[in-house]
C-alpha atoms as a PDB file:
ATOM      1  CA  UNK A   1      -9.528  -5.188  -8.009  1.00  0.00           C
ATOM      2  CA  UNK A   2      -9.047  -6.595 -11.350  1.00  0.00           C
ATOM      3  CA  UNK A   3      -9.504  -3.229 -13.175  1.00  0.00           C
ATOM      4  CA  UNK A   4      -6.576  -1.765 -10.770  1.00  0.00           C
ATOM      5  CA  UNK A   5      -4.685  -4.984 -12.324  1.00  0.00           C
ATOM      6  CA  UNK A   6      -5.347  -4.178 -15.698  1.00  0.00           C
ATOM      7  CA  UNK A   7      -4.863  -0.748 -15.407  1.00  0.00           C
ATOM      8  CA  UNK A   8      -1.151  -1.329 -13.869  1.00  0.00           C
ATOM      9  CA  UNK A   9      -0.674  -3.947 -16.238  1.00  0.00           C
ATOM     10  CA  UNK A  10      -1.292  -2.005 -18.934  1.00  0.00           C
ATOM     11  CA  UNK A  11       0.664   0.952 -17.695  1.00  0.00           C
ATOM     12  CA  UNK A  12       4.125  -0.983 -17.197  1.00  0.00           C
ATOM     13  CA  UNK A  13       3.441  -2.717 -20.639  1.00  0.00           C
ATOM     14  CA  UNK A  14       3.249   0.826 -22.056  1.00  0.00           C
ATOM     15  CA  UNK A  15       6.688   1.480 -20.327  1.00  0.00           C
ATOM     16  CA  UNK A  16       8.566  -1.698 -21.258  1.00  0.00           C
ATOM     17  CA  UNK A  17       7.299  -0.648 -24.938  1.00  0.00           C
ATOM     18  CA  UNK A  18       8.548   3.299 -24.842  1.00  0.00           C
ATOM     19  CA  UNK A  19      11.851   2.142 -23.717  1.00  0.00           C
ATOM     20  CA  UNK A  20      12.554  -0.682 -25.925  1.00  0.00           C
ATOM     21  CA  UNK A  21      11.464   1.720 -28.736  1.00  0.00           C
ATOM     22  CA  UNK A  22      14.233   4.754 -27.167  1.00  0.00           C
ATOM     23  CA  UNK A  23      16.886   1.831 -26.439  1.00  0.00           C
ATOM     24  CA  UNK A  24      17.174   1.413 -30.300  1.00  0.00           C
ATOM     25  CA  UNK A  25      19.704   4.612 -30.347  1.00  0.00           C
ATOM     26  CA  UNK A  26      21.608   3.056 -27.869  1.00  0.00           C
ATOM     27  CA  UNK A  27      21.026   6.112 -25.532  1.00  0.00           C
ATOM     28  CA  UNK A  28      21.857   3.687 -22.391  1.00  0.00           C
ATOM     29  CA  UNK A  29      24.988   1.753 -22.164  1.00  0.00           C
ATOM     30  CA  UNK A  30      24.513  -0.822 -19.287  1.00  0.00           C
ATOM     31  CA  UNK A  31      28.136  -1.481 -19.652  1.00  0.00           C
ATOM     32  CA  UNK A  32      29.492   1.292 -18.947  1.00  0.00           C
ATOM     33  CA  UNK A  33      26.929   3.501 -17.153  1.00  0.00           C
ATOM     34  CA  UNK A  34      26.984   4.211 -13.456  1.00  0.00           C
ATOM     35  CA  UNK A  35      24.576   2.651 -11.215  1.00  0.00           C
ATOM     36  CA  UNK A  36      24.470   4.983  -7.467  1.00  0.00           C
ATOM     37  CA  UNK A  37      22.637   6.234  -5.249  1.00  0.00           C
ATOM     38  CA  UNK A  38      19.619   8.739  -4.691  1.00  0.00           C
ATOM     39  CA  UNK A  39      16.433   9.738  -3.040  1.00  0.00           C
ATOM     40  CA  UNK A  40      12.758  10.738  -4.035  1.00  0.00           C
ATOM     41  CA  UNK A  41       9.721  12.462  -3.168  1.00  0.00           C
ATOM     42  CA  UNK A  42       6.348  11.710  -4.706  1.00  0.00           C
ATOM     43  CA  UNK A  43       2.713  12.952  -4.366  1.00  0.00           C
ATOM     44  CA  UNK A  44      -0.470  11.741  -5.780  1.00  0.00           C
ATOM     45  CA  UNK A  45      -3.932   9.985  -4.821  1.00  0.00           C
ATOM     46  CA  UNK A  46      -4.651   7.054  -3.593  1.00  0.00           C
ATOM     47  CA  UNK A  47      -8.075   4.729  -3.794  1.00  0.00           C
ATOM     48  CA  UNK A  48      -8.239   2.814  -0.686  1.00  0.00           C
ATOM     49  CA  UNK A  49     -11.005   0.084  -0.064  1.00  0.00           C
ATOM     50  CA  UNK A  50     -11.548  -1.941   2.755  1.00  0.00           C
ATOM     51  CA  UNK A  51     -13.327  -4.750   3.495  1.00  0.00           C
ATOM     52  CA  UNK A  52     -14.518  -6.783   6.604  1.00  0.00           C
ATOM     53  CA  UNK A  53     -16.066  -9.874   6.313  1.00  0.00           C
ATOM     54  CA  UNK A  54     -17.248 -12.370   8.831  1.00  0.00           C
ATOM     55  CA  UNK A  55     -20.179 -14.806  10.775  1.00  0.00           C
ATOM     56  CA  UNK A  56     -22.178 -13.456  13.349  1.00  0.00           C
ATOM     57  CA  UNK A  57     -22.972 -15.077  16.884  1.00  0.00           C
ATOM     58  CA  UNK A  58     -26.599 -16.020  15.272  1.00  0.00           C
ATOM     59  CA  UNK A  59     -24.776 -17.957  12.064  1.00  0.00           C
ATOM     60  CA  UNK A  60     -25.408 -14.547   9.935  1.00  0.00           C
ATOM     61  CA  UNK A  61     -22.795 -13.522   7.905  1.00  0.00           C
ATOM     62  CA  UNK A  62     -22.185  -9.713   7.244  1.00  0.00           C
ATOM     63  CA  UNK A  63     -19.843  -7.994   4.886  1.00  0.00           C
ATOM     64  CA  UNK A  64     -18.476  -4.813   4.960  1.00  0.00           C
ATOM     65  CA  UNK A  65     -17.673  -2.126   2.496  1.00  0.00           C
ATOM     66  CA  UNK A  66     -15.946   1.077   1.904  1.00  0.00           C
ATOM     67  CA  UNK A  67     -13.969   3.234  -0.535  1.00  0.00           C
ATOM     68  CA  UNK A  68     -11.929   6.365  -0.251  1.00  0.00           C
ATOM     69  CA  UNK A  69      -9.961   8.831  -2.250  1.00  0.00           C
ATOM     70  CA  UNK A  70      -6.933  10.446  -0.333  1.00  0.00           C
ATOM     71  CA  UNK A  71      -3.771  12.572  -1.146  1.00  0.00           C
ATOM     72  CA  UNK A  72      -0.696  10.433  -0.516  1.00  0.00           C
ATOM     73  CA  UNK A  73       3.082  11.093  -0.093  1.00  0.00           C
ATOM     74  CA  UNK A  74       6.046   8.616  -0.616  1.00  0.00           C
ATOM     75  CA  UNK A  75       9.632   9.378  -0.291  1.00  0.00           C
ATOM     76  CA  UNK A  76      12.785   7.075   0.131  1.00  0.00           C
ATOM     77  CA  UNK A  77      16.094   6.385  -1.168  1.00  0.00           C
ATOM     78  CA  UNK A  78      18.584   3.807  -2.843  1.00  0.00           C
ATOM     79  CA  UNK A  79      21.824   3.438  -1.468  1.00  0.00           C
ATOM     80  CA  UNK A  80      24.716   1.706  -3.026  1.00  0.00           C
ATOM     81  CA  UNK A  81      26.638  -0.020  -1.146  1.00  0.00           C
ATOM     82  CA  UNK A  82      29.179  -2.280  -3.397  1.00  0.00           C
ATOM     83  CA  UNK A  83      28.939  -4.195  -6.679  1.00  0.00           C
ATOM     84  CA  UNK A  84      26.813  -6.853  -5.556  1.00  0.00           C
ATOM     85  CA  UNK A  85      23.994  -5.441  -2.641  1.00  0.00           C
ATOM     86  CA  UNK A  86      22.301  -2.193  -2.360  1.00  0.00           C
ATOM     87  CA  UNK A  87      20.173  -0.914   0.206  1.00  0.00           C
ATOM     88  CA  UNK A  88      16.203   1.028   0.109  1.00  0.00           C
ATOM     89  CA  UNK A  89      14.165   2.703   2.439  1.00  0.00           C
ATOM     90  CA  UNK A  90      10.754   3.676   1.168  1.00  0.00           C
ATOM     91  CA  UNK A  91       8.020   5.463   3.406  1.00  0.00           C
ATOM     92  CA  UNK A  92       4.548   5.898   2.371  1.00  0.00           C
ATOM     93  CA  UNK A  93       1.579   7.988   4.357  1.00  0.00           C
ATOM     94  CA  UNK A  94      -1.654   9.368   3.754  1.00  0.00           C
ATOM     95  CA  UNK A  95      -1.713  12.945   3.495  1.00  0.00           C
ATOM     96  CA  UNK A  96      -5.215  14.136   4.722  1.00  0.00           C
ATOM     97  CA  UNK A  97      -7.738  11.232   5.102  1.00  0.00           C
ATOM     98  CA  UNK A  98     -10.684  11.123   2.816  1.00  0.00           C
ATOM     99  CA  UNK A  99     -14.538  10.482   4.951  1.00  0.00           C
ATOM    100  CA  UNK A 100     -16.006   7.629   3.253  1.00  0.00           C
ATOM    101  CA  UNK A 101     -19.363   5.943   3.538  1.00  0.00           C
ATOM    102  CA  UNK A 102     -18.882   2.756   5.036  1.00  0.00           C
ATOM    103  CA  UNK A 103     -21.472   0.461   4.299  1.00  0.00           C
ATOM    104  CA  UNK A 104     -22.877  -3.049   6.139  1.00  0.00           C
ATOM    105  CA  UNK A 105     -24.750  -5.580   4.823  1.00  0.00           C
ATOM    106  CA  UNK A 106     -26.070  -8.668   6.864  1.00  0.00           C
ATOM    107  CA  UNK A 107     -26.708 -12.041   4.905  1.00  0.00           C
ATOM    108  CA  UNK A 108     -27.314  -9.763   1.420  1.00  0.00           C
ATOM    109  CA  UNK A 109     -29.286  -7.131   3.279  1.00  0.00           C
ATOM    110  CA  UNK A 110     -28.469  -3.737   4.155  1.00  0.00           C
ATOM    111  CA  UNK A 111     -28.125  -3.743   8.079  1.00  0.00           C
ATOM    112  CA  UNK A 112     -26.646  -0.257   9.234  1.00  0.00           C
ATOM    113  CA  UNK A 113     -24.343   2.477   7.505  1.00  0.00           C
ATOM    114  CA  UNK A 114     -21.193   5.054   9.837  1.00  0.00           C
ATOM    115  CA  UNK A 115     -18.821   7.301   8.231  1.00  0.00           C
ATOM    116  CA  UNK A 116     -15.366   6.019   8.334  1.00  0.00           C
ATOM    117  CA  UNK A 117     -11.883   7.830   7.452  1.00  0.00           C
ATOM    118  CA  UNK A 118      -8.966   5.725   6.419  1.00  0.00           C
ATOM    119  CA  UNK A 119      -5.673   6.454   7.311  1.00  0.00           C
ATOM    120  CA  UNK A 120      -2.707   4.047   6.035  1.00  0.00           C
ATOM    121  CA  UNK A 121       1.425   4.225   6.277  1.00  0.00           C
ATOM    122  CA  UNK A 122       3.999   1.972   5.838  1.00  0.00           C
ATOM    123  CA  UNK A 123       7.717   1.952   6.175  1.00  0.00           C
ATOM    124  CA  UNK A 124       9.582  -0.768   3.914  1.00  0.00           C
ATOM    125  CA  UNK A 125      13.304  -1.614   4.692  1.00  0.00           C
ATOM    126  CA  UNK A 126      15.069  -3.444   1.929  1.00  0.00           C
ATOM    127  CA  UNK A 127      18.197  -5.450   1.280  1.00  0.00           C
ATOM    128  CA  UNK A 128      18.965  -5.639  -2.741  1.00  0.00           C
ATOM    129  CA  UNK A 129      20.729  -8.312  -4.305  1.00  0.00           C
ATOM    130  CA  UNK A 130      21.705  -7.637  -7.748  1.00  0.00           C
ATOM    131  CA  UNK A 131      21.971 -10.663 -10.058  1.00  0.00           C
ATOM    132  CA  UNK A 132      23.584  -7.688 -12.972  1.00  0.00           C
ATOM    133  CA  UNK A 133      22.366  -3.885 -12.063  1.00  0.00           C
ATOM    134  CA  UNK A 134      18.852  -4.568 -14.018  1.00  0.00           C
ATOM    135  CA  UNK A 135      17.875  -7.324 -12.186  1.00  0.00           C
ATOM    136  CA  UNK A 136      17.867  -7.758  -8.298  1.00  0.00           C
ATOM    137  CA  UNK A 137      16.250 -10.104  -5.659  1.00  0.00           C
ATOM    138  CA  UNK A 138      14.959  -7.874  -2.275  1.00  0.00           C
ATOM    139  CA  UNK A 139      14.223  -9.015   0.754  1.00  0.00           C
ATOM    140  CA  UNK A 140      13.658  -6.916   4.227  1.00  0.00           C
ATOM    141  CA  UNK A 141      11.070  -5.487   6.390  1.00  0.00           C
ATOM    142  CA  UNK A 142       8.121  -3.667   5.775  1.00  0.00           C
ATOM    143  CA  UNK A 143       6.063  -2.127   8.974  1.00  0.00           C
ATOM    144  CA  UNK A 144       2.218  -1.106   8.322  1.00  0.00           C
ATOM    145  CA  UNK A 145      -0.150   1.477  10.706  1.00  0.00           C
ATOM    146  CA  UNK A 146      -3.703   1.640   9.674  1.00  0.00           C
ATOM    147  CA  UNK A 147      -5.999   3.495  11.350  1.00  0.00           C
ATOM    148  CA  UNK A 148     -10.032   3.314  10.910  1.00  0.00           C
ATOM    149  CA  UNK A 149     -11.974   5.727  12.588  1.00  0.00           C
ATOM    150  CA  UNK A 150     -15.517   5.756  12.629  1.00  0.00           C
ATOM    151  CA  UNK A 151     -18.663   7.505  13.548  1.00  0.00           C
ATOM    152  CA  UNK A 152     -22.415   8.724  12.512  1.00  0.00           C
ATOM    153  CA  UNK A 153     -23.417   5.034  12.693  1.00  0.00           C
ATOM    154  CA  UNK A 154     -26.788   5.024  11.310  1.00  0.00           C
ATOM    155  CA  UNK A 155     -29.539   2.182  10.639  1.00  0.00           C
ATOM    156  CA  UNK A 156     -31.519   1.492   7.362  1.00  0.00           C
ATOM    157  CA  UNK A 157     -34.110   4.016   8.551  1.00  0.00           C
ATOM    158  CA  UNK A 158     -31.666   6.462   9.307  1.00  0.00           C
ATOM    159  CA  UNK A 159     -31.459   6.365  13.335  1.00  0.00           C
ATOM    160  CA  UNK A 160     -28.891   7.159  15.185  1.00  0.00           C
ATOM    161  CA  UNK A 161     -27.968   3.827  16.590  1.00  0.00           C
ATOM    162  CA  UNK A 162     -27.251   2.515  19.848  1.00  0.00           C
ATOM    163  CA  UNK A 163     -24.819   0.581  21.846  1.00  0.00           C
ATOM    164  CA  UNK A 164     -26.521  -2.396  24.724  1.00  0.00           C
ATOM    165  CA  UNK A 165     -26.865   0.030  27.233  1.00  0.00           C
ATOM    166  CA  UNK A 166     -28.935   3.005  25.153  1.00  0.00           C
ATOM    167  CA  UNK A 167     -26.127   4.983  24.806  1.00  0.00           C
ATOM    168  CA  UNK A 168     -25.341   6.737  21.598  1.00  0.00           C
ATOM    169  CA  UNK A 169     -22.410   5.279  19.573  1.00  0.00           C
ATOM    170  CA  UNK A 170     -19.795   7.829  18.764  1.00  0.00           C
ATOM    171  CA  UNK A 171     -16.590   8.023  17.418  1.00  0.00           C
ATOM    172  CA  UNK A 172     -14.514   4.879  17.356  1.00  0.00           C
ATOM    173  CA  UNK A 173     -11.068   4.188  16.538  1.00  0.00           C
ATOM    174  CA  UNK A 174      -9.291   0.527  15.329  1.00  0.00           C
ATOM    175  CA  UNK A 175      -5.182   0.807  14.817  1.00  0.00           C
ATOM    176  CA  UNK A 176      -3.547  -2.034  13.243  1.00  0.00           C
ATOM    177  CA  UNK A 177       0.087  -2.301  13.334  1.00  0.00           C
ATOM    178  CA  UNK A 178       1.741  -5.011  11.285  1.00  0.00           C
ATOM    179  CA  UNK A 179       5.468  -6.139  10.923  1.00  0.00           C
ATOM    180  CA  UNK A 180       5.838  -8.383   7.822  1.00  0.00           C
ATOM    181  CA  UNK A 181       8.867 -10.528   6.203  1.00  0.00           C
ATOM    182  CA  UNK A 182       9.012  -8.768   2.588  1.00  0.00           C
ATOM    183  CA  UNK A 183      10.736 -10.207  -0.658  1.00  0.00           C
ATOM    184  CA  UNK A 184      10.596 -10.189  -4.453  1.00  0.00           C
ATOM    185  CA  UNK A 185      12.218  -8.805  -7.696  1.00  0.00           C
ATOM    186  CA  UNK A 186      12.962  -5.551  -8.739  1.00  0.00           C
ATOM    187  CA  UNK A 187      13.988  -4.081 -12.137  1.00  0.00           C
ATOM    188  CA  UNK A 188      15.220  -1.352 -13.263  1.00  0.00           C
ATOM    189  CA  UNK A 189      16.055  -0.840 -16.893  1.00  0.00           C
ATOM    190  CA  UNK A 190      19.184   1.911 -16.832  1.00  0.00           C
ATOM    191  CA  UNK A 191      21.279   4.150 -13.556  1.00  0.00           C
ATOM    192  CA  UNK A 192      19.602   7.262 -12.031  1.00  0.00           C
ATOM    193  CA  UNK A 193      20.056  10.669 -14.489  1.00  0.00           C
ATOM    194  CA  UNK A 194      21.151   8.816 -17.333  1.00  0.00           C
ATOM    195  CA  UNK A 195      20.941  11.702 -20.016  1.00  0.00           C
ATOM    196  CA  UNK A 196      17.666  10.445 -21.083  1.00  0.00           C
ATOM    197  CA  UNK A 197      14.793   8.219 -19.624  1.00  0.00           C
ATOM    198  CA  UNK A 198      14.232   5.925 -16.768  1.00  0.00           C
ATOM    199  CA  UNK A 199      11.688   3.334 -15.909  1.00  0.00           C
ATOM    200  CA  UNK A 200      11.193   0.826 -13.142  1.00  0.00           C
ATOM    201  CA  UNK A 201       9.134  -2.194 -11.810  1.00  0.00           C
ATOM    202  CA  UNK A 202       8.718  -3.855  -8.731  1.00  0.00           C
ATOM    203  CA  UNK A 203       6.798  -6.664  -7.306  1.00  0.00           C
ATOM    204  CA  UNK A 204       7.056  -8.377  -3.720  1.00  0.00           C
ATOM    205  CA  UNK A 205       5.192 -10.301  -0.852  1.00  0.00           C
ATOM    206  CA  UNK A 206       4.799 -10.224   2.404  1.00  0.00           C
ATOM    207  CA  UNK A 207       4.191 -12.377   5.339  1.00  0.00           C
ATOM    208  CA  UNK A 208       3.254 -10.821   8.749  1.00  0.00           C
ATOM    209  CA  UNK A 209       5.668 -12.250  11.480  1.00  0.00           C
ATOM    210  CA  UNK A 210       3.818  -9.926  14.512  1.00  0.00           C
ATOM    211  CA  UNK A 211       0.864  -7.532  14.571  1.00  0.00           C
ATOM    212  CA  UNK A 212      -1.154  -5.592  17.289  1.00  0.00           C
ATOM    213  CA  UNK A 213      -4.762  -4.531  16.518  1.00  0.00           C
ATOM    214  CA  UNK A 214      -7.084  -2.720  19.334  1.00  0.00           C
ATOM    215  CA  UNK A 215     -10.229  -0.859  18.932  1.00  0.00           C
ATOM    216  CA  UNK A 216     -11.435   1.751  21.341  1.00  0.00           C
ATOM    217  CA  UNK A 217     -15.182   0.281  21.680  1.00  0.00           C
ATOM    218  CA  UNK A 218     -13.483  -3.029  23.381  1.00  0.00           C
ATOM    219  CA  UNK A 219     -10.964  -1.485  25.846  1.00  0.00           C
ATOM    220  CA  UNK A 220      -8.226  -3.720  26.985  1.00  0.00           C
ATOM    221  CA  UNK A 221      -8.526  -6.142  24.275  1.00  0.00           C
ATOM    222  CA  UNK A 222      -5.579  -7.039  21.695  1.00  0.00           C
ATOM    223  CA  UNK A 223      -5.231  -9.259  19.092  1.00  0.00           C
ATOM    224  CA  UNK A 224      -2.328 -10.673  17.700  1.00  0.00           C
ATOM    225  CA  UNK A 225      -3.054 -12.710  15.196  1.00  0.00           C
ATOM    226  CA  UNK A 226      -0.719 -13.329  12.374  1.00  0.00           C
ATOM    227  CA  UNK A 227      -2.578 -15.040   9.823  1.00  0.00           C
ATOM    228  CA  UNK A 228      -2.622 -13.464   6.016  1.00  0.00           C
ATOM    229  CA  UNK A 229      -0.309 -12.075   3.688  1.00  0.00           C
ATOM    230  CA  UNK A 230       0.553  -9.060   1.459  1.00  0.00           C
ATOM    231  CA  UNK A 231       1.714  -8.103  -1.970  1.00  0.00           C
ATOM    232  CA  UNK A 232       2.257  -5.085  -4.138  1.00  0.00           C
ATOM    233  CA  UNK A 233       3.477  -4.130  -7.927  1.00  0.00           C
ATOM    234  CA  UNK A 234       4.438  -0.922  -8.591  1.00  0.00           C
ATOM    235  CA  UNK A 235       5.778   0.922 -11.881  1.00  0.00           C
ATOM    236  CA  UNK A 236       7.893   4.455 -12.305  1.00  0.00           C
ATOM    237  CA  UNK A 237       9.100   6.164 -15.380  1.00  0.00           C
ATOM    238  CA  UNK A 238      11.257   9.117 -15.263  1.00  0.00           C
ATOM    239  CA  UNK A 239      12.967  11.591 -18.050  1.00  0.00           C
ATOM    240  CA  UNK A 240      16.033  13.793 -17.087  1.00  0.00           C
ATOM    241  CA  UNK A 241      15.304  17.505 -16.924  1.00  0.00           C
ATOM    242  CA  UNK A 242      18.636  18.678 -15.417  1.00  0.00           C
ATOM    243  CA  UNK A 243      21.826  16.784 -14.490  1.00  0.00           C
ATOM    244  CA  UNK A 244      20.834  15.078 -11.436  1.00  0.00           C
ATOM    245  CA  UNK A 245      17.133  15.089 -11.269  1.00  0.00           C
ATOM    246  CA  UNK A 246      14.257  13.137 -13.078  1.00  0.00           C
ATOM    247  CA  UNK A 247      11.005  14.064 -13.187  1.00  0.00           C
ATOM    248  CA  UNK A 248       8.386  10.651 -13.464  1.00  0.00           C
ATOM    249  CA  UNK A 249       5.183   9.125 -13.109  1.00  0.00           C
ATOM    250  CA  UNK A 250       4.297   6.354 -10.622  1.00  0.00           C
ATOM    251  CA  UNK A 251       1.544   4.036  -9.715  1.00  0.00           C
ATOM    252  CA  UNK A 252       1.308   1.219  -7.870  1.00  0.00           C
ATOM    253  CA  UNK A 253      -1.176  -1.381  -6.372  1.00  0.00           C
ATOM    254  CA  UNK A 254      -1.040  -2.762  -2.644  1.00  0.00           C
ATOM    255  CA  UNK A 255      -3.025  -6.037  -1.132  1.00  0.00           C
ATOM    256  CA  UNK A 256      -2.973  -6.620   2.390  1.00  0.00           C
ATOM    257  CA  UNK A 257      -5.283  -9.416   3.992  1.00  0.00           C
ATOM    258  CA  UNK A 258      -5.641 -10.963   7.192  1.00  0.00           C
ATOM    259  CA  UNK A 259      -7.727 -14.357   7.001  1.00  0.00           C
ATOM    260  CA  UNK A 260      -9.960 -15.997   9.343  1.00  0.00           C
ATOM    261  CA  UNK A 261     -11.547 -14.078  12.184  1.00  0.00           C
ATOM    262  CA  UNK A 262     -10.099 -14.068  16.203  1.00  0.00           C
ATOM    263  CA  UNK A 263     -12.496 -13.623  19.050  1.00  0.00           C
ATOM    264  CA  UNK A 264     -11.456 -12.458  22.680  1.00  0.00           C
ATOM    265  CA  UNK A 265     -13.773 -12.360  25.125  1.00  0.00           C
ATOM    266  CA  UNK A 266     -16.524 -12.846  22.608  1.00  0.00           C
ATOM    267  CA  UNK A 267     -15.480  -9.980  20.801  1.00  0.00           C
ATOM    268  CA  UNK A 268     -14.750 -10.803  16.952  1.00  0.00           C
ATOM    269  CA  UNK A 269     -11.890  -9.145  15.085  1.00  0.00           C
ATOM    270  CA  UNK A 270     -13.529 -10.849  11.355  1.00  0.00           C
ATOM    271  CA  UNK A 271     -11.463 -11.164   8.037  1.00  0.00           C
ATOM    272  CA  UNK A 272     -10.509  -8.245   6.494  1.00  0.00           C
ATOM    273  CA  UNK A 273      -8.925  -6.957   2.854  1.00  0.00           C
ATOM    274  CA  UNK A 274      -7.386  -3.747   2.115  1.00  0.00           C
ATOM    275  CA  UNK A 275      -6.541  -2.830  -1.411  1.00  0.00           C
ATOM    276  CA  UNK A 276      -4.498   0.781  -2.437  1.00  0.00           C
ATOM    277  CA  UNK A 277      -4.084   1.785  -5.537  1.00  0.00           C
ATOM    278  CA  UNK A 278      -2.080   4.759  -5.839  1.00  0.00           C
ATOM    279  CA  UNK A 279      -0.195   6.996  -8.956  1.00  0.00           C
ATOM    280  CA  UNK A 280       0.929  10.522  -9.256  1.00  0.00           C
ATOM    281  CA  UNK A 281       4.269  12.805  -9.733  1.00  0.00           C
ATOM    282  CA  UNK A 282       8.018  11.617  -8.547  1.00  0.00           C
ATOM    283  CA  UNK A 283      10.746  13.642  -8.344  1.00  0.00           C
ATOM    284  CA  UNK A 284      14.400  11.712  -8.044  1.00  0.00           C
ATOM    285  CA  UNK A 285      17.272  13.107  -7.474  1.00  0.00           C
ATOM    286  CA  UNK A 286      21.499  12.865  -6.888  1.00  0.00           C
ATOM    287  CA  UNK A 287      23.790  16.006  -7.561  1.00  0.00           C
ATOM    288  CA  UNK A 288      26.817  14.584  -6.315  1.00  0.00           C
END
């Protein structure tokens, strides 16, 4: 995780840098520029790990561990809606989920291994409150499905394992939905298809105010525990190519945890950690 943070980091440093060196012509007048409206469409790839962590009926604790390299999409849009507030949408989904080895380890030993595919979307709603047109406080909704589907659960020799009964363990599924409270601050240096350049940060938590998590090995069971919190930082800088439309790079990093494990039933839903670190190719656009 703290690579990812370095790497972002580093990348928005880079940006603040390339447009403090292109604002010495004066190419952007905040004055008197426009700031409106308009939409997007990214692609790229996205590194997802994901973590479970937890004790064990016997007092053993076991970790979990795997990581995954998908194609993403993101699209949205900014709408203005007077001098003072602006409204986003922004929708993010993977495109085609990666199989990744998903490893288990039980107080420091290696315990059992299963193939698991990550698949994770979010939907972010997002009032915008703008102290001058560079600088705004958001605050809204964000709503997260994550599904974790797993199967080919092996042991450290390489068995096919088991459930209680004898029977073979096949495919299994866990959905998490999560609604969460978002807010933060959001900057963005100069208006959309400004004649020249474009760049953009973002940074905001989250608290989860309802979730719903099942798992098809323990039918009839739901949790609904609230406990954890999120946060992401993202970056974008964009060039004008045509009147209208800006071509950029993106990347940004998302942290979602739930602490403290639930049981129902006996059945434990443990700690878990995801972490998404995603860049690629934006397109932005407005031809009215």
């Amino acid at each position: 995780m703290l690579k990812l943070l370095k790497s972002i980091i580093i990348w928005i440093v880079g940006l603040s840098f390339c447009g403090n060196f292109l604002n010495a012509d004066n190419i952007n007048d905040k004055n008197t520029s426009k700031y409106g409206s308009y939409n997007y469409i990214a692609f790229g790839f996205e590194s997802i790990n994901y973590q479970e962590i937890g004790t064990l009926s016997d007092g053993s604790s076991f970790i979990s561990n795997a990581t995954a390299d998908s194609p993403v999409y993101l699209s949205g849009s900014l709408t203005r809606i007077n001098e003072k507030y602006d409204f986003s949408i922004d929708a993010i989904s993977t495109l085609l989920p990666t199989q990744a080895d998903e490893t288990w380890h039980a107080d420091g030993v290696l315990a059992s291994t299963d193939k698991l595919e990550l698949l994770v979307s979010s939907i972010k709603f997002l009032g915008q409150y703008k102290k001058t047109n560079n600088h705004r406080i958001s605050s809204g909704l964000r709503y997260d499905l994550n599904l974790y589907k797993r199967h080919t659960y092996r042991d450290v020799s390489g068995n096919t394992m088991v459930d209680s009964d004898g029977n073979k363990i096949s495919l299994t599924e866990e959905k998490v939905a999560t609604l969460s409270l978002m807010g933060g601050y959001i900057y963005e240096n100069a208006p959309h298809s400004n004649g020249r350049y474009r760049y953009k940060f973002s940074a905001l938590a989250g608290i989860p105010i309802w979730r719903n998590a099942t798992n098809t090995g323990f039918k009839d069971i739901t949790y609904n525990s609230t406990t954890g919190y999120s946060y992401e930082i993202g970056g974008y800088f964009g060039y004008e190519i045509i009147k209208g439309l800006e071509i950029g790079m993106f990347a940004d990093y998302d942290y979602q945890i739930k602490t403290g494990g639930d049981k129902i039933d006996g059945v434990l839903w443990p700690e878990n950690t995801l972490k998404v670190f995603r860049s690629g190719l934006s397109f932005v656009w407005n031809f009215n």
